[in-house]
Protein backbone atom coordinates (compact mmCIF):
# COMPACT_ATOMS: atom_id res chain seq x y z
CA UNK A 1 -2.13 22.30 -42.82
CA UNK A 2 -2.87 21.20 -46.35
CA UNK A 3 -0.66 18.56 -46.48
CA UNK A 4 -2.16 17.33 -43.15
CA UNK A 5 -5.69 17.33 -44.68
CA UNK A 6 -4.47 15.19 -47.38
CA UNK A 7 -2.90 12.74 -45.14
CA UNK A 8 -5.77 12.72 -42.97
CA UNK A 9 -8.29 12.12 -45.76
CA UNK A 10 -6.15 9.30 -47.65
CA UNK A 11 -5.67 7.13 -44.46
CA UNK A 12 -9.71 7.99 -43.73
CA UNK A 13 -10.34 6.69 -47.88
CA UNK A 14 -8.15 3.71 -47.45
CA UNK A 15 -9.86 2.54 -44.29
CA UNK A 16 -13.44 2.89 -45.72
CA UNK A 17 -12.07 1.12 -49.11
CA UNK A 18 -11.10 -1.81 -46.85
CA UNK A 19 -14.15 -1.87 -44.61
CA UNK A 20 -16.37 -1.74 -47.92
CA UNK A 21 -14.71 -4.21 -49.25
CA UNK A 22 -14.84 -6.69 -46.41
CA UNK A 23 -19.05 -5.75 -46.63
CA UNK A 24 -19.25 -5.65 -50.45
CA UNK A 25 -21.20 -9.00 -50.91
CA UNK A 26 -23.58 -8.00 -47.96
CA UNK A 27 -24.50 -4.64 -49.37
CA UNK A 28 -25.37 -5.89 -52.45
CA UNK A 29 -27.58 -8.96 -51.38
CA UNK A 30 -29.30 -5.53 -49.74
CA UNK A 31 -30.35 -4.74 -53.27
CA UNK A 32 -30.88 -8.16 -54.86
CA UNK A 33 -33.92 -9.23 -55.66
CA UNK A 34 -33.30 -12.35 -57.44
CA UNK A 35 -35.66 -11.47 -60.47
CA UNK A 36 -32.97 -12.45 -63.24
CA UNK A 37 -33.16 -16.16 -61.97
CA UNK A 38 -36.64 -16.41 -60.10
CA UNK A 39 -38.89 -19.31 -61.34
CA UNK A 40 -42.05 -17.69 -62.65
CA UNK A 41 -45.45 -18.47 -62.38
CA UNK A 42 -46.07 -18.61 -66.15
CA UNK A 43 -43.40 -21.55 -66.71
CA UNK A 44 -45.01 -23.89 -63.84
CA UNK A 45 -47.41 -26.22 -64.92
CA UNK A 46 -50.56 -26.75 -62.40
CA UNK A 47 -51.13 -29.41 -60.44
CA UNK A 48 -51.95 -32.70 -62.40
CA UNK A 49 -51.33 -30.74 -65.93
CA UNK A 50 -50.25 -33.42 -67.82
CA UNK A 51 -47.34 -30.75 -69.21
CA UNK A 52 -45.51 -31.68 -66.17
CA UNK A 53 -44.55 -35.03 -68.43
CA UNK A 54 -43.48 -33.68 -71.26
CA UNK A 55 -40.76 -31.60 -68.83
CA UNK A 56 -37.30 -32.82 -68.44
CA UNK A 57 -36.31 -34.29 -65.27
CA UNK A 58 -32.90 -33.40 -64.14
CA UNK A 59 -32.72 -33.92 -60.62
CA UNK A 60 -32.93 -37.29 -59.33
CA UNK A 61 -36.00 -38.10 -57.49
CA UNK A 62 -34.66 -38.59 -53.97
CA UNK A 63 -36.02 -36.51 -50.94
CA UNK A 64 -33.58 -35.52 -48.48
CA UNK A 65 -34.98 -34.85 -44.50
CA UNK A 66 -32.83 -34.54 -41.88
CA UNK A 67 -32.96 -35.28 -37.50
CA UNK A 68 -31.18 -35.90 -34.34
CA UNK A 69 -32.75 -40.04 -34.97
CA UNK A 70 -35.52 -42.03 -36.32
CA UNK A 71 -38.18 -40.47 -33.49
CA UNK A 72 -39.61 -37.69 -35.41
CA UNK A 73 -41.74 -35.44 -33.01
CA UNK A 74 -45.58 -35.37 -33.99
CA UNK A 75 -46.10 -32.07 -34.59
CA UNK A 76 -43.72 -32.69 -37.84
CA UNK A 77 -45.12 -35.95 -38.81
CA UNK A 78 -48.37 -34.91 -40.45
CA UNK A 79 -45.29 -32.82 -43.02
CA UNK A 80 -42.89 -35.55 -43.27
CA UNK A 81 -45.86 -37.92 -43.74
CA UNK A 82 -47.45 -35.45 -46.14
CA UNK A 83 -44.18 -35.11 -48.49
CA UNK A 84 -43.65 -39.25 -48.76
CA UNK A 85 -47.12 -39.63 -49.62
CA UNK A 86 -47.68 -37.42 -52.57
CA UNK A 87 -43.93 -39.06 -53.75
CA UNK A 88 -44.44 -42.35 -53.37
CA UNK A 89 -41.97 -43.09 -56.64
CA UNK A 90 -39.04 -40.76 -54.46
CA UNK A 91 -36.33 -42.31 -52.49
CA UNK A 92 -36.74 -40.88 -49.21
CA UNK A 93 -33.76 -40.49 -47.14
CA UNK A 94 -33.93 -39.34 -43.67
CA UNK A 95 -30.62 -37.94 -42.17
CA UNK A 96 -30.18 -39.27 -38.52
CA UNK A 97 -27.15 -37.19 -36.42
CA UNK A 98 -25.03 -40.63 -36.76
CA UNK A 99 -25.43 -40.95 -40.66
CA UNK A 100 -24.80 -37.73 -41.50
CA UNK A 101 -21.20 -38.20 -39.19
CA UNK A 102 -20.47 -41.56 -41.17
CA UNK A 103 -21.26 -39.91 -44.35
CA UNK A 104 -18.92 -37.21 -43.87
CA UNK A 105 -16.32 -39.34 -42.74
CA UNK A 106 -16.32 -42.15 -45.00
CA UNK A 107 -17.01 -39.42 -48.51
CA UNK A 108 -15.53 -36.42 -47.38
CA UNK A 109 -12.77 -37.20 -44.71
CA UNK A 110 -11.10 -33.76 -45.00
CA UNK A 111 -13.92 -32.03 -43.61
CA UNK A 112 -14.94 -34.52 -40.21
CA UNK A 113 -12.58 -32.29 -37.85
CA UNK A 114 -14.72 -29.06 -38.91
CA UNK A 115 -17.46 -30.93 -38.81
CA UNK A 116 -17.10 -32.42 -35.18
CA UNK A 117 -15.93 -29.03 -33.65
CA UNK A 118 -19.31 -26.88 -34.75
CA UNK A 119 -20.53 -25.34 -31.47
CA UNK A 120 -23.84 -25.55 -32.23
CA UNK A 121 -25.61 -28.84 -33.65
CA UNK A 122 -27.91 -26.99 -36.42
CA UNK A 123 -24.38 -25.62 -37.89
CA UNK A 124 -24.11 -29.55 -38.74
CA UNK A 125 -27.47 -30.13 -39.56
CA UNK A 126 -27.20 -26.78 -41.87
CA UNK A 127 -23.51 -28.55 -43.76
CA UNK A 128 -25.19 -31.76 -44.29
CA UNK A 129 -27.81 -30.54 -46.02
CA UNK A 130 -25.05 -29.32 -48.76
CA UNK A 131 -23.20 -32.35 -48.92
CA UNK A 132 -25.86 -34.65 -49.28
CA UNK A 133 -26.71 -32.48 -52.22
CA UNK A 134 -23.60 -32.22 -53.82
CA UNK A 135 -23.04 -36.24 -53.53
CA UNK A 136 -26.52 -37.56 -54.74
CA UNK A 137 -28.44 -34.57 -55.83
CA UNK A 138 -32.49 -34.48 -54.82
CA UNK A 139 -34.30 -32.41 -52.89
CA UNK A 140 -33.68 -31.50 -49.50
CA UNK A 141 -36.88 -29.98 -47.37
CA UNK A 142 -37.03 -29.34 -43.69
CA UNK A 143 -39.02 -31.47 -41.54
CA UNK A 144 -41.53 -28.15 -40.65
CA UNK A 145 -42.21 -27.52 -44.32
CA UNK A 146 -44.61 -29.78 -45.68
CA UNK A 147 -45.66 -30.49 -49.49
CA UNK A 148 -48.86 -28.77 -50.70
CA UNK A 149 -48.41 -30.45 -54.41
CA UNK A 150 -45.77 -33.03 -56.11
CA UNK A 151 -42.73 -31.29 -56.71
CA UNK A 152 -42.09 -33.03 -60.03
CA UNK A 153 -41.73 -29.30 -61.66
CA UNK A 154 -39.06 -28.75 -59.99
CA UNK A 155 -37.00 -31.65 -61.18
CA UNK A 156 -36.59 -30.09 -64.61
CA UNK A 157 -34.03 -26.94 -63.20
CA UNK A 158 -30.33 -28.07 -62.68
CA UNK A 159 -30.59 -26.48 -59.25
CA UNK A 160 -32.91 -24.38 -57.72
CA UNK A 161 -33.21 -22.60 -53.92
CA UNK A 162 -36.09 -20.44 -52.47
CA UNK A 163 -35.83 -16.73 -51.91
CA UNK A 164 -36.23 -15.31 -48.42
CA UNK A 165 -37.04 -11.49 -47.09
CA UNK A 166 -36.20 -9.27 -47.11
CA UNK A 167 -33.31 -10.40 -49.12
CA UNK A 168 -31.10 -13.45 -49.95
CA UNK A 169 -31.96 -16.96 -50.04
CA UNK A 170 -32.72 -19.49 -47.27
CA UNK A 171 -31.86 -23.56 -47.10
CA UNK A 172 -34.46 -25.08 -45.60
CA UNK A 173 -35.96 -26.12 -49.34
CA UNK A 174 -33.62 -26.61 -52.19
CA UNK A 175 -32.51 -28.65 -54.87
CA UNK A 176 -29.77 -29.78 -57.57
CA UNK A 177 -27.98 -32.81 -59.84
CA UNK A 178 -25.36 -34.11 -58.43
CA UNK A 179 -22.35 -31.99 -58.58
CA UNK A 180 -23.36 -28.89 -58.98
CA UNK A 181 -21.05 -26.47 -59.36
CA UNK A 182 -22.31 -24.12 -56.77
CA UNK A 183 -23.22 -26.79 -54.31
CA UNK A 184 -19.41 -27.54 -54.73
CA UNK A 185 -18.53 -24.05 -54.14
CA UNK A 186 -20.85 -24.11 -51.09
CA UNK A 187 -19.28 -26.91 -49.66
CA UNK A 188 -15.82 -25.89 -50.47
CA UNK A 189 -16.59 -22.58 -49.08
CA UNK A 190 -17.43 -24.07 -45.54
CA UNK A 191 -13.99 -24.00 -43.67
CA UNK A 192 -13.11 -20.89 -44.32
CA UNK A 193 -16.44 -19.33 -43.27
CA UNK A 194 -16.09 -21.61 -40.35
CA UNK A 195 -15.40 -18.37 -38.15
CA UNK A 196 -16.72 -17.52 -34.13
CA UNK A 197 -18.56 -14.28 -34.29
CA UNK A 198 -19.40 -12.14 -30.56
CA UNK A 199 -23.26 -13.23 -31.27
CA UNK A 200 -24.09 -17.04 -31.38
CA UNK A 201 -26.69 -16.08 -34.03
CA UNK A 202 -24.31 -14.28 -36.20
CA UNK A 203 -21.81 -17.38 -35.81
CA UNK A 204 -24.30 -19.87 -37.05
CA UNK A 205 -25.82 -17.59 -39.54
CA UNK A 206 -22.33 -16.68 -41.08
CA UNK A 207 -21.10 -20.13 -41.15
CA UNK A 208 -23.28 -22.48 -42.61
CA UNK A 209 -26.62 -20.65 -42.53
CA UNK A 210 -28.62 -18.89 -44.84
CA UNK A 211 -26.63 -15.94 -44.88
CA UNK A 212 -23.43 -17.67 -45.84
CA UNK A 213 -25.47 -19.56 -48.90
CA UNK A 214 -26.69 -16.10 -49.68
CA UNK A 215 -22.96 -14.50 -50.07
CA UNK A 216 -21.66 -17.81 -51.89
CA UNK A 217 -24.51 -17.63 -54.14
CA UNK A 218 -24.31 -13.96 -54.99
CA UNK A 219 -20.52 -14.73 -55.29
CA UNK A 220 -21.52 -17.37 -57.44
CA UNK A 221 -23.58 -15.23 -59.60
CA UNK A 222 -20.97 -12.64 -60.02
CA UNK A 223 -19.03 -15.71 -62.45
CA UNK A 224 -21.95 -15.52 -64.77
CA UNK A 225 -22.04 -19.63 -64.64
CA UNK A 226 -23.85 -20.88 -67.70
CA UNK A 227 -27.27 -22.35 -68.47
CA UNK A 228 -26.10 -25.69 -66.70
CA UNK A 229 -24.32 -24.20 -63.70
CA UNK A 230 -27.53 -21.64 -63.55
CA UNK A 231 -29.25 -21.71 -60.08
CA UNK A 232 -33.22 -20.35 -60.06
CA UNK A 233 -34.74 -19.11 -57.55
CA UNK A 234 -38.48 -20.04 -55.94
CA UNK A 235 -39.86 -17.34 -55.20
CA UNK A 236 -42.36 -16.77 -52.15
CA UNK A 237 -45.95 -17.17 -53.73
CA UNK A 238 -44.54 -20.20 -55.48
CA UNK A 239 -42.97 -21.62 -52.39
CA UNK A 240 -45.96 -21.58 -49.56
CA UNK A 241 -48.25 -18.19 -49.94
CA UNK A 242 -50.95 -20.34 -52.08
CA UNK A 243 -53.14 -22.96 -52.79
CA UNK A 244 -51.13 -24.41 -55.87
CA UNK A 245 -47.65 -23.49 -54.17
CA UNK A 246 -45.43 -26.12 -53.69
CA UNK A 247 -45.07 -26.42 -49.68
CA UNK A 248 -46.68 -25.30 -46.50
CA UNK A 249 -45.44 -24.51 -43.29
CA UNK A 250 -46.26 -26.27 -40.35
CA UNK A 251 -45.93 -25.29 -36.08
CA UNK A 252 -42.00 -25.77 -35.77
CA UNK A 253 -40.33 -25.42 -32.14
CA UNK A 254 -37.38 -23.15 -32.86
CA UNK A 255 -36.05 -21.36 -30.37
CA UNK A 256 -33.58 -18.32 -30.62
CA UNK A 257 -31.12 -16.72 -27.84
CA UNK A 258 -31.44 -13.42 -26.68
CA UNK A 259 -29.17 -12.19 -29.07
CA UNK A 260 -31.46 -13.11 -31.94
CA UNK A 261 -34.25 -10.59 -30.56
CA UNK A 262 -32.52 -7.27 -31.82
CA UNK A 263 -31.63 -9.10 -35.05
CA UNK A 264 -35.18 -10.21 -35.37
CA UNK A 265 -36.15 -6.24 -34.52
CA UNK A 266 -34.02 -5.60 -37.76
CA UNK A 267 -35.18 -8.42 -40.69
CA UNK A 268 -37.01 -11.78 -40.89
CA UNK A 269 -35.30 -14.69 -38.84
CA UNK A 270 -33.34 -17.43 -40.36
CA UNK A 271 -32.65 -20.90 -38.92
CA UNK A 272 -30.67 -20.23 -35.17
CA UNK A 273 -30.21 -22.92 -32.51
CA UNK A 274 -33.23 -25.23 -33.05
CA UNK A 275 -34.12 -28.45 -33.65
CA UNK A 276 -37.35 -26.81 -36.20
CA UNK A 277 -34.51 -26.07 -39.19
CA UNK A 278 -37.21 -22.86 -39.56
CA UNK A 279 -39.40 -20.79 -37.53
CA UNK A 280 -43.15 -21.09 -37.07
CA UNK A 281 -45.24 -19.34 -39.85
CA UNK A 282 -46.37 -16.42 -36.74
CA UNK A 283 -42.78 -15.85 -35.94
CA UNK A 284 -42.15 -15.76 -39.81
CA UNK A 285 -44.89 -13.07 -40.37
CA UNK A 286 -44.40 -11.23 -37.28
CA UNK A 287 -40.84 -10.69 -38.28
CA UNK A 288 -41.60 -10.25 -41.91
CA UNK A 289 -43.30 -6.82 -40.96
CA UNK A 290 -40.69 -5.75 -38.92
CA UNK A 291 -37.87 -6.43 -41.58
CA UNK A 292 -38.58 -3.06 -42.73
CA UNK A 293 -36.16 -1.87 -39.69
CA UNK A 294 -33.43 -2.95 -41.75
CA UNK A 295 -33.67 0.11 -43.86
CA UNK A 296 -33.28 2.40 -41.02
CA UNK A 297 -30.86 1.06 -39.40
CA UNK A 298 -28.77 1.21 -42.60
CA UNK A 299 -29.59 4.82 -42.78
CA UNK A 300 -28.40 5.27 -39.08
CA UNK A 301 -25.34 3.43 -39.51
CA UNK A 302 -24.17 6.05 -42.52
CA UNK A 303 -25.11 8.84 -39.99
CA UNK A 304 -22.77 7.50 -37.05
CA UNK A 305 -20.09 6.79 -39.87
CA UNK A 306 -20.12 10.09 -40.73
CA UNK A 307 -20.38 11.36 -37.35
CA UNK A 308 -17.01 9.72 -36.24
CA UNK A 309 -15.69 10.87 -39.46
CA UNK A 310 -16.79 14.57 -38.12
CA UNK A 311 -15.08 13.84 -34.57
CA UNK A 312 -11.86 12.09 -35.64
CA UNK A 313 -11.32 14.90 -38.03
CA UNK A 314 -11.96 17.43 -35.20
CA UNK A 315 -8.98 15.51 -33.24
CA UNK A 316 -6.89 15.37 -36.15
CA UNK A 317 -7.45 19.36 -36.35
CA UNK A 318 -6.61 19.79 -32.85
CA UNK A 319 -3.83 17.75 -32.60
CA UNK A 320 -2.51 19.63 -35.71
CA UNK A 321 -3.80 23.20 -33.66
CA UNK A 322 -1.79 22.26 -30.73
CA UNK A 323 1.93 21.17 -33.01
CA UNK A 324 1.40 24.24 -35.12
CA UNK A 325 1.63 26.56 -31.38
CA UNK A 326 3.95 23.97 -29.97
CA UNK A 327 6.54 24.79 -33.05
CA UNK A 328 5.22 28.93 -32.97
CA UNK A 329 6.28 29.15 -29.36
CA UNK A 330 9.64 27.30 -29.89
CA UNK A 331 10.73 29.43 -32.74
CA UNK A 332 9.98 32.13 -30.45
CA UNK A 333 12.04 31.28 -28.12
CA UNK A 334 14.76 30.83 -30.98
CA UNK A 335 14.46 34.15 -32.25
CA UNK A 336 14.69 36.10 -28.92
CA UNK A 337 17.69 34.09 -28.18
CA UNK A 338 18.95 34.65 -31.36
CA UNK A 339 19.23 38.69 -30.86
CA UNK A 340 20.99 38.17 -28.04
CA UNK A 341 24.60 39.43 -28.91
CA UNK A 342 27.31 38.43 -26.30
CA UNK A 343 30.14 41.17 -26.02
CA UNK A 344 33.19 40.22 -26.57
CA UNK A 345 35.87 42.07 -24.82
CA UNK A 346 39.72 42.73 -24.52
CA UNK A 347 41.86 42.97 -21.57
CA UNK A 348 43.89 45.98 -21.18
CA UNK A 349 46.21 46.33 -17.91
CA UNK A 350 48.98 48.75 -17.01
CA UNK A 351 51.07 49.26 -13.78
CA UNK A 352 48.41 51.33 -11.81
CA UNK A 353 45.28 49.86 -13.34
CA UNK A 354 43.21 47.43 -15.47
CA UNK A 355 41.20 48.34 -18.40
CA UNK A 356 39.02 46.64 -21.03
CA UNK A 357 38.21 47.56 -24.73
CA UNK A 358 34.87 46.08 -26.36
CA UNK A 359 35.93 43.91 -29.50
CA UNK A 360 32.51 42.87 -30.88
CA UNK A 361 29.38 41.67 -30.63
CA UNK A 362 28.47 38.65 -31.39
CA UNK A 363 25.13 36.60 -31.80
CA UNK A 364 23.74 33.88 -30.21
């Protein structure tokens, strides 16, 4: 029985070392918070401070948008419009569905295939987002987030990306020199996340969305890249929550599958199937007060683990139980066989009659 109870707790430890480590990443974005590379308050000059000047820019002034075409739908004019007027000394760039295919194909050839096979059209809009930031550098913002202020602050941080809730980062407004190194791990990281999950959501979230930037970038993190290679992190009152943050959100149309409603019960949404590369600011706060579910759900998870743990072991036991009277009944049966003695005996005849002498005993 002891030797059982080791076996059955090794093979139990080896497949909750595996399954951790499949999860590792995800459990510790759980506990990130981003502080050791957030973009403080304190080091942002204000609006029309004339210490944005003296502040090195690093990133090339080029704003990256991207669409299906040219036709941009009005409810996401009055942003795009809002963004090339307070930059009127940017490059603007808008990324139609046909440039962003001859891009690929005539700069990064090796990844068109992946690129033409995504199921779902915002997993492309999602990858060219980090190429075109890799190649040129810039700034890439959606077309639902508006600007609020120039974003000439900004330029002075080799890359930057905004934080999301309740944890990880999102890509709908992010920046970087050309050739960053974690833009090129990003983009290097594509195929193999390029993976079909049970839930569409999951599938485009794991692939190219915001949760696959958030594992490459905590990956990324875990190398300790220096000062250069350092990515900071906008953090939520500095991206939209005031009058002197950067952006502002404006009415997207995103629209989610019915898979995306239990996820949404669980934390904040992320970018799904839409055209909107972000939800509407409602959706966003609605969401946002619900991502405390997230908690409880981890808490519940433990419990069923170590339920199952409870019930496999009580199989193991039984199984065990049922050999240990399987092999008591058989020896038994052995032993009662093996007092049987079988006589052995000796023929003894004569004219008149036929006799017979016992000789031994022996056991079976």
């Amino acid at each position: 029985m002891r030797r059982g109870l080791i076996i059955f707790l090794v093979i139990n430890l080896l497949i909750i070392a595996f399954l951790v480590k499949s999860v590792f990443t995800l459990l510790t974005l759980l506990v990130e918070d981003a502080s050791a590379d957030a973009i403080h308050r304190s080091e942002i000059p204000a609006p029309n401070s004339p210490l944005i000047e003296s502040r090195p820019q690093l990133i090339p002034k080029i704003i990256h948008q991207t669409y299906i075409n040219e036709s941009i739908p009005g409810h996401w004019k009055e942003a795009q419009q809002s963004c090339i007027d307070l930059h009127e000394d940017y490059e603007y760039i808008l990324w139609t569905d046909e440039k962003s295919r001859n891009f690929i194909a005539t700069e990064y050839p090796w990844f068109l295939e992946t690129f033409d096979t995504y199921r779902f059209p915002i997993q492309r809009a999602d990858a060219i987002r980090y190429f075109i930031l890799a190649h040129y550098g810039g700034v890439y913002i959606d077309l639902d987030d508006g600007c609020n202020r120039r974003i000439d602050p900004l330029l002075s941080y080799t890359a930057w990306v905004r934080r999301t809730r309740p944890t990880g980062i999102s890509n709908d407004a992010m920046g970087a020199v050309p050739r960053h190194p974690f833009f090129l791990r990003v983009i290097e990281s594509l195929q193999t996340y390029n993976k079909q999950w049970v839930l569409p959501y999951i599938t485009i979230m794991y692939s190219t969305g915001p949760l696959f930037l958030s594992v490459i970038w905590k990956e990324y993190m875990n190398l300790e890249p220096s000062e250069q290679g350092r990515v900071r992190i906008l953090m939520p009152d500095e991206y939209n929550k005031h009058a002197w943050s950067f952006f502002k959100h404006y009415r997207g149309s995103s629209w989610h599958g019915k898979d995306a409603k239990l996820i949404f019960w669980v934390r904040p949404p992320f970018p799904l199937f839409h055209k909107s590369p972000s939800p509407s600011p409602l959706l966003t706060e609605t969401c946002e007060k619900m991502g405390g579910h997230w908690m409880l759900l981890t808490a519940l998870g433990f419990m069923l683990a170590g339920v199952v743990g409870i019930c496999l072991w009580w199989v193991y036991g039984r199984v065990l139980l049922l050999g240990a009277r399987r092999s008591q009944s058989s020896s038994s049966s052995s032993s009662v066989v093996s007092k049987m003695r079988i006589p052995l005996w000796r023929r003894m005849s004569s004219k008149n009659n036929v006799k017979y002498e016992l000789v031994e005993r022996r056991e079976v």
